[in-house]
N, C-alpha and C. Protein backbone atom coordinates (compact mmCIF):
# COMPACT_ATOMS: atom_id res chain seq x y z
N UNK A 1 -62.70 88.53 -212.20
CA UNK A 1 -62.88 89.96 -212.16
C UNK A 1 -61.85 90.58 -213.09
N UNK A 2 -62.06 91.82 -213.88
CA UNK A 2 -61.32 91.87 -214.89
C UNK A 2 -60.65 93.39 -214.45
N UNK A 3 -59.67 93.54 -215.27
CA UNK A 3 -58.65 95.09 -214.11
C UNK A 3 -59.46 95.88 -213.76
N UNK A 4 -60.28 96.47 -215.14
CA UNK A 4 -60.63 97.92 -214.99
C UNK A 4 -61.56 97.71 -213.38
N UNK A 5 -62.21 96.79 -213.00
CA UNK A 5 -63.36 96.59 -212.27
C UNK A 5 -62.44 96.59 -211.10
N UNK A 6 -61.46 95.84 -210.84
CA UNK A 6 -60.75 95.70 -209.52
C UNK A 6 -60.10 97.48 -209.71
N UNK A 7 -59.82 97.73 -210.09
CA UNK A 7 -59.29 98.94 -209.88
C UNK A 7 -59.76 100.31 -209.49
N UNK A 8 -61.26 99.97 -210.06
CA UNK A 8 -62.36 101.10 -210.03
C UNK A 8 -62.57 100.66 -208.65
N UNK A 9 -62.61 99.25 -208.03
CA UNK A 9 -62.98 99.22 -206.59
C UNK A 9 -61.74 99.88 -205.33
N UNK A 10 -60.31 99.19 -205.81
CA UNK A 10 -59.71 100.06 -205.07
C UNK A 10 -59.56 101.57 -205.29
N UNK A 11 -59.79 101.85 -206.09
CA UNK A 11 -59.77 103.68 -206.46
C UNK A 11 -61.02 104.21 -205.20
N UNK A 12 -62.05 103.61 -205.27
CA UNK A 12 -63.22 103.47 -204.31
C UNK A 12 -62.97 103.80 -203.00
N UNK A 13 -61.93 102.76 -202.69
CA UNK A 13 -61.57 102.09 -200.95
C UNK A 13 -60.41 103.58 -200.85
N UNK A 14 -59.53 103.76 -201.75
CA UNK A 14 -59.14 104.57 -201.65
C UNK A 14 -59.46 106.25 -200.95
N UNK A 15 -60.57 106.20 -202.06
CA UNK A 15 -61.18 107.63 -201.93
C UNK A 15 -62.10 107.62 -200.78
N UNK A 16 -61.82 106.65 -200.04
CA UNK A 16 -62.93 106.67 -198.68
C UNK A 16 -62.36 106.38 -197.56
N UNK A 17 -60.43 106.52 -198.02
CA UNK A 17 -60.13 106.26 -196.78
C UNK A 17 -59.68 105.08 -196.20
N UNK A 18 -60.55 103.88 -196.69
CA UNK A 18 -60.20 102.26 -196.10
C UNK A 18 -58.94 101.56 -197.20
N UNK A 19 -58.60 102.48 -197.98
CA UNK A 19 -57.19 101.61 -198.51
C UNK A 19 -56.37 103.23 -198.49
N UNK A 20 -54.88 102.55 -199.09
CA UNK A 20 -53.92 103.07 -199.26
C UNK A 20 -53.12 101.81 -200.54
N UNK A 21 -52.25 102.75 -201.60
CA UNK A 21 -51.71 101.73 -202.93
C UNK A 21 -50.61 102.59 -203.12
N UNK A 22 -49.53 101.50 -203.38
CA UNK A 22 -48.19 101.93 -203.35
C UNK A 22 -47.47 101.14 -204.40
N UNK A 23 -46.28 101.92 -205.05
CA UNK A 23 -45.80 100.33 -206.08
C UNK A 23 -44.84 99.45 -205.08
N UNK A 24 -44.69 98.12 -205.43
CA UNK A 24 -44.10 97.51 -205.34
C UNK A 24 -42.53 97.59 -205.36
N UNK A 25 -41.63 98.20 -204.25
CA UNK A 25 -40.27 98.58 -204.56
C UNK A 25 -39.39 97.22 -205.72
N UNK A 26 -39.62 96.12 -204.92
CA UNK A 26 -39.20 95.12 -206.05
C UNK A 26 -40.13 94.74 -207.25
N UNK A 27 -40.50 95.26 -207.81
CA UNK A 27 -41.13 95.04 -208.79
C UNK A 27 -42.26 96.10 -209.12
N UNK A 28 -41.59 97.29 -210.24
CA UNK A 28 -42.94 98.75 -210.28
C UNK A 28 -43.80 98.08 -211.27
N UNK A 29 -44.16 97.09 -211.80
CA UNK A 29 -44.90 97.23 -211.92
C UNK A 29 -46.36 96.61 -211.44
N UNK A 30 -46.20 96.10 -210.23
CA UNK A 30 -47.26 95.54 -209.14
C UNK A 30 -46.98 96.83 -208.19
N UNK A 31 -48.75 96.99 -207.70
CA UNK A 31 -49.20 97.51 -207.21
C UNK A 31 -49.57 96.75 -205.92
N UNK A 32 -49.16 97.54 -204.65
CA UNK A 32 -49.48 96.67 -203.29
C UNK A 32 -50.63 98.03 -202.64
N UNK A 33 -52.06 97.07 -202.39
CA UNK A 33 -53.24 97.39 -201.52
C UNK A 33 -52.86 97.03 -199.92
N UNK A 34 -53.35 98.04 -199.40
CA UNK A 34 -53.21 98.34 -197.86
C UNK A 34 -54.52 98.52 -197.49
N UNK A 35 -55.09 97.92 -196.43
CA UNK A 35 -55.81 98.59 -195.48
C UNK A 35 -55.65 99.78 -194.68
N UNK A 36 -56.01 100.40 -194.45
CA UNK A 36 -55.50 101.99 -193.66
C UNK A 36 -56.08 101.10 -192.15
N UNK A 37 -56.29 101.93 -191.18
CA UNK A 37 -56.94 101.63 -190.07
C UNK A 37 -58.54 101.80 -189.86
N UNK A 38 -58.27 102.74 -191.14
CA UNK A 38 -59.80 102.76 -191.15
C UNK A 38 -61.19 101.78 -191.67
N UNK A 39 -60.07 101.19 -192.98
CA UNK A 39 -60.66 100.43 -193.42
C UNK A 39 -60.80 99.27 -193.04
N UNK A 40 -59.91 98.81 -191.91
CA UNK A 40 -59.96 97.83 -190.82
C UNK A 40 -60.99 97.78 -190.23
N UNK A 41 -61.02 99.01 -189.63
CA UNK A 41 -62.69 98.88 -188.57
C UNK A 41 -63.85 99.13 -189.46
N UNK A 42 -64.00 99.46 -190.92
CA UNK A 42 -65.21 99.11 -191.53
C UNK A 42 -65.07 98.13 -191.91
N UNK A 43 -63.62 96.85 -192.18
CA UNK A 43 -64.22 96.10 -192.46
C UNK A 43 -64.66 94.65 -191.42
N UNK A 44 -64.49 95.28 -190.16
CA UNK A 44 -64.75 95.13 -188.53
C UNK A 44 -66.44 94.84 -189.03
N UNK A 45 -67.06 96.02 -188.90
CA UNK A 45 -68.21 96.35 -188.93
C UNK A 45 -69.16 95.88 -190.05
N UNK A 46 -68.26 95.24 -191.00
CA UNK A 46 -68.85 94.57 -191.93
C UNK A 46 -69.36 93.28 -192.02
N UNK A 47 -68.10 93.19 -191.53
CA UNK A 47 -68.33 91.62 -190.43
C UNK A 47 -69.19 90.97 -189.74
N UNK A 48 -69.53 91.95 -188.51
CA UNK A 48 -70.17 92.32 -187.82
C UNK A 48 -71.71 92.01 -187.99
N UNK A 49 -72.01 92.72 -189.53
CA UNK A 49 -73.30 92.99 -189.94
C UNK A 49 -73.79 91.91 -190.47
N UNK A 50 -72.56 91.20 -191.37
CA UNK A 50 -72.98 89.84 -191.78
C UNK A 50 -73.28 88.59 -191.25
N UNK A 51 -72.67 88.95 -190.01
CA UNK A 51 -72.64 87.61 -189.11
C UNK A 51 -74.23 87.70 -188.52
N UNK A 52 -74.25 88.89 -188.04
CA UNK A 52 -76.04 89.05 -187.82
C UNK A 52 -76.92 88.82 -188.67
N UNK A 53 -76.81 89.24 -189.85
CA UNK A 53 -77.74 88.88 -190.59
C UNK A 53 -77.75 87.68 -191.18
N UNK A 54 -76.65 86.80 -191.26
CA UNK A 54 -76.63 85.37 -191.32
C UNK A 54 -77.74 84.52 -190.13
N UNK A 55 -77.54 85.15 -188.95
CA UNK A 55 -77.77 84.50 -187.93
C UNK A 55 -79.22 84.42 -187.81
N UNK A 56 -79.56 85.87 -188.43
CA UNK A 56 -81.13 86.34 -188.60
C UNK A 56 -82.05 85.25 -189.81
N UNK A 57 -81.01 85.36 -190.61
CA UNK A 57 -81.53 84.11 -191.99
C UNK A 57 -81.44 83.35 -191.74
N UNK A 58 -81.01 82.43 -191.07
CA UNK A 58 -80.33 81.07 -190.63
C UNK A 58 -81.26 80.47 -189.55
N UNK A 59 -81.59 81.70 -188.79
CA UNK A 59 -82.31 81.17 -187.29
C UNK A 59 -83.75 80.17 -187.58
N UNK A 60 -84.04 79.74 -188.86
CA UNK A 60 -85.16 78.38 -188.79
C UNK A 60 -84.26 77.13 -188.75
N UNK A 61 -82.95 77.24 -189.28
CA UNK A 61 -82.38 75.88 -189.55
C UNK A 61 -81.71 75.44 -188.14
N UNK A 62 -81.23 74.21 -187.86
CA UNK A 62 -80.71 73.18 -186.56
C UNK A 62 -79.44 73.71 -187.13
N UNK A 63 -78.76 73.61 -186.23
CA UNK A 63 -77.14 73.26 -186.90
C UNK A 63 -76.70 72.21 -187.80
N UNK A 64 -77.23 70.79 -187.86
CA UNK A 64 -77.45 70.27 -188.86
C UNK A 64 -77.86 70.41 -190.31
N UNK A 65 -79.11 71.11 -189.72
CA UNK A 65 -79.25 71.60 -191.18
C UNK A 65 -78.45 72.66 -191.87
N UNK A 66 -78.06 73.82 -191.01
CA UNK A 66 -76.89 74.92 -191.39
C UNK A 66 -75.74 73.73 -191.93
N UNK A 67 -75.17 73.26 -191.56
CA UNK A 67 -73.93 72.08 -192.27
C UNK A 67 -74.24 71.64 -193.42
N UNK A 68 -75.31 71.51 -193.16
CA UNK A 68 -75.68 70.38 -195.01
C UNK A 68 -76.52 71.82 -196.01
N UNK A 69 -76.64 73.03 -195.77
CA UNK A 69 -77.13 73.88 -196.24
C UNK A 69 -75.42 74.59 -196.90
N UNK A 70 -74.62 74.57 -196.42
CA UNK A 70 -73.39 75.00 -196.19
C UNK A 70 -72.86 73.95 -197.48
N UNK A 71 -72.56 72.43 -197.34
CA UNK A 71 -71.92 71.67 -197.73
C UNK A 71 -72.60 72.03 -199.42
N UNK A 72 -74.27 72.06 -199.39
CA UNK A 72 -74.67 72.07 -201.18
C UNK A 72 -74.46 73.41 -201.54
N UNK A 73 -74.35 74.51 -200.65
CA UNK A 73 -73.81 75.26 -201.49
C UNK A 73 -72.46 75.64 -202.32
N UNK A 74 -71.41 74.59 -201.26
CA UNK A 74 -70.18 74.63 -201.59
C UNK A 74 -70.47 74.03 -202.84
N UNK A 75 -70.64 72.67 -202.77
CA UNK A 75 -70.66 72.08 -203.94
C UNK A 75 -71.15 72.56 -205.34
N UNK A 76 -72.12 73.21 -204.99
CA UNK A 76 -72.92 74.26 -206.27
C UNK A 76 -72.27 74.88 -207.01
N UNK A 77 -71.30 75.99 -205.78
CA UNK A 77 -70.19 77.03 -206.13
C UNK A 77 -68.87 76.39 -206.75
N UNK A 78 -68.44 75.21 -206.50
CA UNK A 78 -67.29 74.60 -206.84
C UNK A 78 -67.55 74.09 -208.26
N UNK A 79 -68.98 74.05 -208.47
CA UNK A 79 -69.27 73.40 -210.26
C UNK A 79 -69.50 74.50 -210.94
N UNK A 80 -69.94 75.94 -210.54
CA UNK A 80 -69.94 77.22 -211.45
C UNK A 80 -68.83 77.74 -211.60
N UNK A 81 -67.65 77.60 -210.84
CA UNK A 81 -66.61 77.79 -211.62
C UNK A 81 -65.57 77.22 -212.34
């Protein structure tokens, strides 16, 4: 991910509340991201949503098969980058 993009996202989280950005007392020129409290419980609820809808996509496979569905995707993801 390249700055301008990470930055445009915390500027985002910012302006909505779920972050807070401060400099770095030992070091100005790092920037330290905070969760607010708010952005805690959306990202509670985010959670939340994914785990359901995993569960919703998922619900034809055994648990077996979720493991080995799991394992080739790792592997997939570990050769694209």
């Amino acid at each position: 991910m390249n700055q301008s993009d990470l930055r445009k996202i915390v500027d985002d989280l910012i302006e909505a509340g779920h972050a807070e950005s401060s400099r770095d007392p030992h070091n100005g020129r790092r920037v330290m991201v905070r969760l607010t409290p708010a952005g805690k419980t959306a990202l509670a609820e985010c959670n939340a949503d994914i785990a359901t809808t995993d569960e919703d996509f998922l619900a034809p496979l055994d648990a077996e098969e979720r493991d080995l569905l799991g394992s080739l995707l790792r592997r997939v993801h570990s050769r694209s980058g």
